[in-house]
Protein backbone atom coordinates (compact mmCIF):
# COMPACT_ATOMS: atom_id res chain seq x y z
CA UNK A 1 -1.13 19.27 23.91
CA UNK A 2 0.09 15.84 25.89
CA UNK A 3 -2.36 13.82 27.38
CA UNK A 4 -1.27 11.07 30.20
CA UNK A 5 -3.90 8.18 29.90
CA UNK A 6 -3.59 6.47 33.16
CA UNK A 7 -5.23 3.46 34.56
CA UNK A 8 -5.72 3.37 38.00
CA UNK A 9 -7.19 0.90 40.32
CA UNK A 10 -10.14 2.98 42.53
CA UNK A 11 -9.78 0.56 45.20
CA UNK A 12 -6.85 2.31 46.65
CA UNK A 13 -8.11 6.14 45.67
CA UNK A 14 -11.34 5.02 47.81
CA UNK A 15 -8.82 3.94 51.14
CA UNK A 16 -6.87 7.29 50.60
CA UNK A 17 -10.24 9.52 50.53
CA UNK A 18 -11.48 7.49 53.34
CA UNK A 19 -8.81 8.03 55.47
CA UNK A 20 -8.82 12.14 54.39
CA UNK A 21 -12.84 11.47 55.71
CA UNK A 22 -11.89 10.67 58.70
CA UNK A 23 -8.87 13.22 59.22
CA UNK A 24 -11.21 16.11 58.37
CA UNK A 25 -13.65 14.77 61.08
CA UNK A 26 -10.89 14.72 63.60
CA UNK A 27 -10.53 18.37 62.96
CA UNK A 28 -14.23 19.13 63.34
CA UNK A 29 -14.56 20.15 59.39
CA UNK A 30 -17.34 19.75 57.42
CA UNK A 31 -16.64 19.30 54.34
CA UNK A 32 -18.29 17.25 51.41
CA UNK A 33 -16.78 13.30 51.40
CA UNK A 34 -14.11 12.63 49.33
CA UNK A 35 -14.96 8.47 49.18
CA UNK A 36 -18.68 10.02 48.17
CA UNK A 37 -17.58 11.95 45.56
CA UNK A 38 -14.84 9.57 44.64
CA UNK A 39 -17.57 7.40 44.47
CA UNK A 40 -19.42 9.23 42.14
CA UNK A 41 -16.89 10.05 39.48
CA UNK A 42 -15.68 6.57 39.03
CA UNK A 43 -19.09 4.48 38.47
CA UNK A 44 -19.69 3.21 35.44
CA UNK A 45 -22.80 5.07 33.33
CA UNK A 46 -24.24 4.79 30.12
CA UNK A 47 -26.02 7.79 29.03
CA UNK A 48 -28.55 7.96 26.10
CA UNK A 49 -28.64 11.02 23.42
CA UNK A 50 -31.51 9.86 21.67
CA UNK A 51 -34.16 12.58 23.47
CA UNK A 52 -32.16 15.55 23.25
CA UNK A 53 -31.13 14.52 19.76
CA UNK A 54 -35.02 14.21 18.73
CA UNK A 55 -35.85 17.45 20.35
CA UNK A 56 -33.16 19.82 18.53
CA UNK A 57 -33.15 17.63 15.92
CA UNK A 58 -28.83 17.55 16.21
CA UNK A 59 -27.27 14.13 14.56
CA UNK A 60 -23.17 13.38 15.52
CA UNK A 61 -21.10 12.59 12.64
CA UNK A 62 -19.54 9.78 14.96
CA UNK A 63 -20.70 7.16 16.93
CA UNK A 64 -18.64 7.16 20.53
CA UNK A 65 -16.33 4.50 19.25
CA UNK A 66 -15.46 5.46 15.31
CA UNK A 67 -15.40 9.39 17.31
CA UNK A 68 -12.43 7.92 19.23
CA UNK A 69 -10.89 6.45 16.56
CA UNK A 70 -10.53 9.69 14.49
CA UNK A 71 -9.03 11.32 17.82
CA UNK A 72 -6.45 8.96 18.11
CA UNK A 73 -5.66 9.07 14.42
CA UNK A 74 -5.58 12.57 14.71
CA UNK A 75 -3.24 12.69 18.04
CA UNK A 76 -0.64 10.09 16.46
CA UNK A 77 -0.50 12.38 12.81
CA UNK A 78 0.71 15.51 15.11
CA UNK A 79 2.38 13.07 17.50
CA UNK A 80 0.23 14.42 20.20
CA UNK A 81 0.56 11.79 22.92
C-alpha cells in the first residue's frame, strides 16, 4: 500500500469550490456547497475519548502521537511509503 501525504493550502481548494458554487447555480442545480463542505472537512477539531472509553470500559494501547509513531516505523520496515 503507498500513501501520498500531501500538504495543501485550503485557501485555494475554498476559491475552486466557490467558483463550482456558483457554476452549479448558473445551471439552476441544487446541490449541497462544496466551500460548505470544504469547510467542514478541513477545520481543525479535537475530539475527546474519555466518555465512550468509561462507558465500554475500552483502553488504546497508544496515545495519538506514540500510535503514529509505530505506523511510521512500521511503513518504513516494509518500505511502505
Amino acid at each position: 500500500m503507498y500513501m501520498l501525504i500531501m500538504n495543501l493550502s485550503v485557501a485555494p481548494l475554498c476559491s475552486d469550490a466557490e467558483i463550482v458554487d456558483k457554476e452549479v447555480r448558473l445551471f439552476g442545480l441544487r446541490l449541497p456547497g462544496f466551500r460548505g463542505t470544504l469547510g467542514k472537512r478541513t477545520e481543525d477539531r479535537i475530539v475527546d475519548g474519555h466518555r465512550i472509553q468509561d462507558e465500554i470500559g475500552f483502553r488504546p494501547k497508544y496515545d495519538f502521537i506514540s500510535g503514529w509513531k509505530v505506523i511510521i516505523e512500521e511503513m518504513y520496515v516494509r518500505r511502505d511509503f
